[in-house]
Protein backbone atom coordinates (compact mmCIF):
# COMPACT_ATOMS: atom_id res chain seq x y z
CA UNK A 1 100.56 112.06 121.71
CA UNK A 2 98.50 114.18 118.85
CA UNK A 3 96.02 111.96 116.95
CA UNK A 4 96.64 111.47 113.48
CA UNK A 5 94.81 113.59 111.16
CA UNK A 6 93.88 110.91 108.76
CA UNK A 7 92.59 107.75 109.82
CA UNK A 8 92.00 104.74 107.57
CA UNK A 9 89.02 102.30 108.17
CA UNK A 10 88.61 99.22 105.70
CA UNK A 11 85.28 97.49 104.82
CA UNK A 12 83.16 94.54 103.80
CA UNK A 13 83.34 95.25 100.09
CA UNK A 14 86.93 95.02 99.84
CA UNK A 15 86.06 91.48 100.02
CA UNK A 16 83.58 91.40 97.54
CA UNK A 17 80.60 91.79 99.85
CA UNK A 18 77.79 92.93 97.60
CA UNK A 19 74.73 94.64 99.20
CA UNK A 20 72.18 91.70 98.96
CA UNK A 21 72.37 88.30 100.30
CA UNK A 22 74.51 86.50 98.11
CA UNK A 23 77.56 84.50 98.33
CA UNK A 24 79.56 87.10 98.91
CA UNK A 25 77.58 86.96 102.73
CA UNK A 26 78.80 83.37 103.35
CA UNK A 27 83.03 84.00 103.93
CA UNK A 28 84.05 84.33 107.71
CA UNK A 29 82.94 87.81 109.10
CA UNK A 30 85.61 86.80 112.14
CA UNK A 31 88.22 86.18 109.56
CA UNK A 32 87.40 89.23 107.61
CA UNK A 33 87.84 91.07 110.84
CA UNK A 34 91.45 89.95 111.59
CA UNK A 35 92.27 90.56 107.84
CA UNK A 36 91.78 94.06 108.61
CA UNK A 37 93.65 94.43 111.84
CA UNK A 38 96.56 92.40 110.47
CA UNK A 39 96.80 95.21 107.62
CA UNK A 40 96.99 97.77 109.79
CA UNK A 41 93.12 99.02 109.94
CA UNK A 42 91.75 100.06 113.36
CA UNK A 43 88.04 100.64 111.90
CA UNK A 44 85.41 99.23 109.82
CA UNK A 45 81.94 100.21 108.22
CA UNK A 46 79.36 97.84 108.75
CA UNK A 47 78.60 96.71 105.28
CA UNK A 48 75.30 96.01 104.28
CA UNK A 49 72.52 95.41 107.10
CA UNK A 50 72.99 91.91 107.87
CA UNK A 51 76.28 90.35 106.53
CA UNK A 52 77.90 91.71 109.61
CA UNK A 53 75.72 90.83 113.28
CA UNK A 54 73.04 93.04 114.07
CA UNK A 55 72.48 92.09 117.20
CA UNK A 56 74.85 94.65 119.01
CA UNK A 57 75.47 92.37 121.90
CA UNK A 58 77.33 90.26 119.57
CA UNK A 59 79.20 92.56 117.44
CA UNK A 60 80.43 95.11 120.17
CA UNK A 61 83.07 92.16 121.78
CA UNK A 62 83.73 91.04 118.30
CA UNK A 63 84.81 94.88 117.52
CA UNK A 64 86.10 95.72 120.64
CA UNK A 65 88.45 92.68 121.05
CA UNK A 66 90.05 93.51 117.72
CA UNK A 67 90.13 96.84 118.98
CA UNK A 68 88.11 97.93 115.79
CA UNK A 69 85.92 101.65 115.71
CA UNK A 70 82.84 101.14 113.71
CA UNK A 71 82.25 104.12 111.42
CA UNK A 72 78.71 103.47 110.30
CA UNK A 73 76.87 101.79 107.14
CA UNK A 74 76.02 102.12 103.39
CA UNK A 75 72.16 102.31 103.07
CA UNK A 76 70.85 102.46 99.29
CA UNK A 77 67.58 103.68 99.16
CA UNK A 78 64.99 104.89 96.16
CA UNK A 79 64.63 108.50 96.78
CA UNK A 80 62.72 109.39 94.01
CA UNK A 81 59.69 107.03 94.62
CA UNK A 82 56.72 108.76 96.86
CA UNK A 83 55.87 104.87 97.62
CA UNK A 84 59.24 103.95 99.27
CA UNK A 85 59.27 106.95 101.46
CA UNK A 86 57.48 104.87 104.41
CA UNK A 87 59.96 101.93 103.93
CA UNK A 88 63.59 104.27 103.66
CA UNK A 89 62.21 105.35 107.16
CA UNK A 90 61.98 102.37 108.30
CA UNK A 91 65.04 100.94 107.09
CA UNK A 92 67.03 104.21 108.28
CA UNK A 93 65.40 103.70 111.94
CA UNK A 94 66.72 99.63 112.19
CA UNK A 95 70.27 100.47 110.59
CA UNK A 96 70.28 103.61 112.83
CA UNK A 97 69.54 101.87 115.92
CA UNK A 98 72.30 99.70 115.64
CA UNK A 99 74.76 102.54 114.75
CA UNK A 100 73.75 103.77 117.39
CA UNK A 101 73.93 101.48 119.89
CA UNK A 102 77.76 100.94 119.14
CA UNK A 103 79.08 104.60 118.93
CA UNK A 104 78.82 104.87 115.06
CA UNK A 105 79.11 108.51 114.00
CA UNK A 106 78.03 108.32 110.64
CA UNK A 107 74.45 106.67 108.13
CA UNK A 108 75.85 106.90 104.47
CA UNK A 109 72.65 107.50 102.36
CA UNK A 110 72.74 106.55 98.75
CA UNK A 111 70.30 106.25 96.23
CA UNK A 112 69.52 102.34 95.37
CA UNK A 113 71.19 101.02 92.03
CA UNK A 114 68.42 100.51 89.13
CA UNK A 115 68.12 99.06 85.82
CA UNK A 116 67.95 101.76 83.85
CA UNK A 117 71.22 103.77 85.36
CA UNK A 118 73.21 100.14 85.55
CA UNK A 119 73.14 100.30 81.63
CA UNK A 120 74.94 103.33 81.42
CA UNK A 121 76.85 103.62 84.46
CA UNK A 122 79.71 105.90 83.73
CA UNK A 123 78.32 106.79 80.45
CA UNK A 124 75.62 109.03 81.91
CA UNK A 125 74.74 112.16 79.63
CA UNK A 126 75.61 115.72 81.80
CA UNK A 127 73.23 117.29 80.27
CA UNK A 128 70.45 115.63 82.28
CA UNK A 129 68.50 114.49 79.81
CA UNK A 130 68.57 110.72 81.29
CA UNK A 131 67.33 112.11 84.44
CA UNK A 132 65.41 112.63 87.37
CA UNK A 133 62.33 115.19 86.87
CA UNK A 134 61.88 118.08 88.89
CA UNK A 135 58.78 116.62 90.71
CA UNK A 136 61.11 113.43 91.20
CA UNK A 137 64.02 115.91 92.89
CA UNK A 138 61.62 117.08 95.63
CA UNK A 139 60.44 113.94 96.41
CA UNK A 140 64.02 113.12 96.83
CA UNK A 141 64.63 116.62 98.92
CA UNK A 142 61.60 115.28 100.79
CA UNK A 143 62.48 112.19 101.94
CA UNK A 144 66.83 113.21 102.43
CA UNK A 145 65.29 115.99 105.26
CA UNK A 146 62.74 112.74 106.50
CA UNK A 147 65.87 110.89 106.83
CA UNK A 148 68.03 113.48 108.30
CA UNK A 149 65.06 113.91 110.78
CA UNK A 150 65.73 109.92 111.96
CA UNK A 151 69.52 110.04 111.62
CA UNK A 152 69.44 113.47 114.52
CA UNK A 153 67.39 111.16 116.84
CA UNK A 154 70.12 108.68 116.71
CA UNK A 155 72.69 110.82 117.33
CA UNK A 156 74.05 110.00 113.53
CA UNK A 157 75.68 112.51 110.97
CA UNK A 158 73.29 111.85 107.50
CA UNK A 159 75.76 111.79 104.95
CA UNK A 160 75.03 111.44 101.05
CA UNK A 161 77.00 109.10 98.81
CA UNK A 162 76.55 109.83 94.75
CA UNK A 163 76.57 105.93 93.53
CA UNK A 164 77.87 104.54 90.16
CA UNK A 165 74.19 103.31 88.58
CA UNK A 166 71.91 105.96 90.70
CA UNK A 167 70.14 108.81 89.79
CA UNK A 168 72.58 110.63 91.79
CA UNK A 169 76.06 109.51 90.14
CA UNK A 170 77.40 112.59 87.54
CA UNK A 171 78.97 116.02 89.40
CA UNK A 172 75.92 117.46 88.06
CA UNK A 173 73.49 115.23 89.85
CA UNK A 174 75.88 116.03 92.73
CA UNK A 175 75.10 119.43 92.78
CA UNK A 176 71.73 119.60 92.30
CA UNK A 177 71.25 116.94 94.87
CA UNK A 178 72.93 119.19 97.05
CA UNK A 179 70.40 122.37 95.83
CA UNK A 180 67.53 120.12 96.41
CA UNK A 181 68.53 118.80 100.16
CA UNK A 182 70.27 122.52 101.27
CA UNK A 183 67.85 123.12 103.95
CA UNK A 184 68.51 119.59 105.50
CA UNK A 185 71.89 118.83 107.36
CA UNK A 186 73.21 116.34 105.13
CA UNK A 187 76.77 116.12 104.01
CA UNK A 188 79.14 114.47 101.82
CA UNK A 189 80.81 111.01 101.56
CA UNK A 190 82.96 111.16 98.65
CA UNK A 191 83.94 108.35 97.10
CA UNK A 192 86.69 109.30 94.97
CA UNK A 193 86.16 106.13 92.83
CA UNK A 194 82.80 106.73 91.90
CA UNK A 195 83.39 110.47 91.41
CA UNK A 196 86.35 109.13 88.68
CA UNK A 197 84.25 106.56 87.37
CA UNK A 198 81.38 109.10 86.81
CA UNK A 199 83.98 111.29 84.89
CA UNK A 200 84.50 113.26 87.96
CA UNK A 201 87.82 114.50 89.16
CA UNK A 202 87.91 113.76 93.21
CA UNK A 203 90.33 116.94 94.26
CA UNK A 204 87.38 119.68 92.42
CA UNK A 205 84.64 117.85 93.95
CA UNK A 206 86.33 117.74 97.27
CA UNK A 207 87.08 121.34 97.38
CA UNK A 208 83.89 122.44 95.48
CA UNK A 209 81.60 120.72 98.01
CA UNK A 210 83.93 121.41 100.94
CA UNK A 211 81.64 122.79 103.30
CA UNK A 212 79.51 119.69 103.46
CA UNK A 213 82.29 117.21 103.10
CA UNK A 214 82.05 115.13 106.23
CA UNK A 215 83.13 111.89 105.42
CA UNK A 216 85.37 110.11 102.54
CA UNK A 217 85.43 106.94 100.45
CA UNK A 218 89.11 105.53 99.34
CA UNK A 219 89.05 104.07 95.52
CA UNK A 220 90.63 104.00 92.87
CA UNK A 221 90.66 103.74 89.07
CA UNK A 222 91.59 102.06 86.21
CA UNK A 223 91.82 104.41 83.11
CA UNK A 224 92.20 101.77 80.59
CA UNK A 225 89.44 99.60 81.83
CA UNK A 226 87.32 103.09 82.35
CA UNK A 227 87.69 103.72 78.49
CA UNK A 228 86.27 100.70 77.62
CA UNK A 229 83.65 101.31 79.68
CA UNK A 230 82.67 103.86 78.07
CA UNK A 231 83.54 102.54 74.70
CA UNK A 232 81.27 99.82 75.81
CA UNK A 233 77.57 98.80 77.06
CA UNK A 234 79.55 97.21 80.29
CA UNK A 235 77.43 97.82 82.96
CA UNK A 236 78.63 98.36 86.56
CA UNK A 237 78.86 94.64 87.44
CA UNK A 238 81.03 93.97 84.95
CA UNK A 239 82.81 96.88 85.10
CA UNK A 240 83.78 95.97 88.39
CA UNK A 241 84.57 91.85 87.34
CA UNK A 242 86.91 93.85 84.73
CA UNK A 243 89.06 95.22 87.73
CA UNK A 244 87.49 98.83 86.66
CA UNK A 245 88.71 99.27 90.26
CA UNK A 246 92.34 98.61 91.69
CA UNK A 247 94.65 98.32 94.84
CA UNK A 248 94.64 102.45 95.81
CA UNK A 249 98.13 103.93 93.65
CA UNK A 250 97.72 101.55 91.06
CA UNK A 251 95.18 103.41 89.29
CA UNK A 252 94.49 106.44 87.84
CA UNK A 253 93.78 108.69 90.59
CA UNK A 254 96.10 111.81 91.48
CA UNK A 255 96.30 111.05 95.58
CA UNK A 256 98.57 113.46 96.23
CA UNK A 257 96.74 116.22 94.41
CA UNK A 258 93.77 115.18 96.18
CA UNK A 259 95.64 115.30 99.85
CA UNK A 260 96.41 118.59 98.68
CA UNK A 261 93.14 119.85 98.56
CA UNK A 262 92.26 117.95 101.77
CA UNK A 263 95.24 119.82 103.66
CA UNK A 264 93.89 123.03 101.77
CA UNK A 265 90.28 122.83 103.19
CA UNK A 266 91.58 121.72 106.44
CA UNK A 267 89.98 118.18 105.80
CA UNK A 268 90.37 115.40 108.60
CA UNK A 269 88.89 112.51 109.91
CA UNK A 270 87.99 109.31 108.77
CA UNK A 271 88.39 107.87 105.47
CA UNK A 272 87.35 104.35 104.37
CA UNK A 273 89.41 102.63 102.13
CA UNK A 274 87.30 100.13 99.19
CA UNK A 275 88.26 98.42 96.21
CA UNK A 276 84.97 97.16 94.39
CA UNK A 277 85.41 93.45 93.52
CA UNK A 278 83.96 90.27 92.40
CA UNK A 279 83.78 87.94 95.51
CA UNK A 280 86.43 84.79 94.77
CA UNK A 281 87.33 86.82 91.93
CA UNK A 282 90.37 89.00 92.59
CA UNK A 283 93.78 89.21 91.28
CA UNK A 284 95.48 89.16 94.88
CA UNK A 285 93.70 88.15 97.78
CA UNK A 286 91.64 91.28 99.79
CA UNK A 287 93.89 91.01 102.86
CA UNK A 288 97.16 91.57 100.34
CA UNK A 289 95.30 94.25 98.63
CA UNK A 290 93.46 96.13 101.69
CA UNK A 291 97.18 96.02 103.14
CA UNK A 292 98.93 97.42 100.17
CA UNK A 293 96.12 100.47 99.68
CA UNK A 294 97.15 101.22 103.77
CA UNK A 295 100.64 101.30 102.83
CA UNK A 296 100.73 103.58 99.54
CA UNK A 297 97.61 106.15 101.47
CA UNK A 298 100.23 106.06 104.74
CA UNK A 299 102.97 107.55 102.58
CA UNK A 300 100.90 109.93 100.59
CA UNK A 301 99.08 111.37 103.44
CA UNK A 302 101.95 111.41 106.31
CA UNK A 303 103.64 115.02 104.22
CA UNK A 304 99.89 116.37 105.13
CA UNK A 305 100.38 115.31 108.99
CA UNK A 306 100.69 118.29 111.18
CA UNK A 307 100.71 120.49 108.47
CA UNK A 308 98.45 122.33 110.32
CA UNK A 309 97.08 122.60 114.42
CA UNK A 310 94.77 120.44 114.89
């Protein structure tokens, strides 16, 4: 029987898992678990460090008996500070280790949400004038090739996620990021909500960046909320609390252009599917809406199936 050529993983933020205690860290992680096998998911990322076991002695049976593939984790780090580089090391090395220890193929870098970003998150100026300095972008280069260094010795791929809030968020901060980090082995996770949200369209940044895409991130958008957004000071928080983000082909998003370019690059793999929300907050309850993003991203992708050998 050929494997499929897309295959859909689900996650802790789906649920409104945020990426500090909080909580968002207090619901069932066994009941989250089943809510994704009983929509159809046979994978999971491991949220952030913490909500989810770490002790891999516990979380390989809980995995394994629901017959769910863990695809690796989210780790937000401050690249551009020379006095964090010790600590992203360190913080790569524990998260790594437990990827590692359960088969994990992929550490999803990121650089950490701040203050200053937050306040203008999808409002960012291209022109770079609200960003990082070029001494700032090597210390970043420097401590992406420390990190791909760590990642290698786990056996992990080092992928890079431009975040909604970071320093890395526009298509132009993509880019240089990319410039900055080329002699490193890093590739791309691209989340298609973040790219839309960043006024980035997710089909030209898949196939402009497609020989480092690796890995993919499943949102969507909503356009109205987006333009008041940016016809606001909403920050990303609320943003999200505003259902910026929706159940996947409810939104704003062209899919099927953007399989289209996937089936043109010869994409396949993984892709996690997210919908940022506000924990105890949502319109339909995550199972419902993890369930209903499967379905619609099942229909879209199966004209891409076998399209080509695999």
């Amino acid at each position: 029987m050929t494997a499929p050529r897309f295959k859909f993983a689900s996650a802790p933020n789906s649920w409104g898992v945020l990426d500090y205690p909080s909580p968002s860290w207090e619901q069932s992680y066994q009941t989250m678990l089943d809510e994704m096998v009983s929509a159809g998911y046979t994978g999971t990322e491991l949220g952030p460090y913490g909500f989810l076991p770490t002790d891999p002695k516990v979380l390989e049976p809980e995995l394994a008996r629901r017959k769910l593939k863990l695809l690796g984790s989210f780790v937000p780090v401050v690249l551009s500070d020379p006095a964090s580089t010790k600590t992203v090391v360190e913080q790569i090395r524990v998260v790594g280790g437990l990827l590692a220890a359960l088969g994990a193929p992929f550490l999803v870098l990121a650089d950490a949400q701040s203050d200053a970003r937050d306040r203008i998150a999808g409002r960012v100026p291209r022109d770079g004038s609200q960003g990082l300095s070029p001494d700032q972008w090597k210390q970043v280069a420097k401590v992406v090739a420390e990190a791909a260094q760590v990642a290698e010795e786990f056996g992990l791929d080092l992928v890079f996620h431009p975040h909604t809030s970071t320093y890395v968020e526009t298509p132009e901060e993509t880019e240089q990021f990319f410039d900055v980090t080329s002699g490193s082995k890093v590739g791309l996770c691209l989340d298609t909500g973040h790219c839309a949200f960043s006024g980035g369209d997710p089909a030209v940044a898949a196939e402009k960046f497609r020989e480092v895409l690796k890995f993919i991130h499943i949102k969507d958008v909503d356009a109205r909320v987006m333009a008041e957004v940016r016809r606001s000071q909403m920050n990303f928080e609320q943003a999200i609390a505003a259902n910026a983000f929706t159940i996947i082909g409810q939104g704003s998003i062209d899919f099927p252009a953007f399989f289209a370019v996937l089936d043109k690059i010869d994409y396949s793999g993984w892709m996690v599917v997210e919908q940022d929300v506000t924990y105890g907050a949502t319109l339909v309850p995550p199972v419902e809406s993890v369930a209903a993003s499967l379905r619609y991203l099942q229909e879209v992708s199966a004209a891409f199936e076998g399209s080509k050998a695999r």
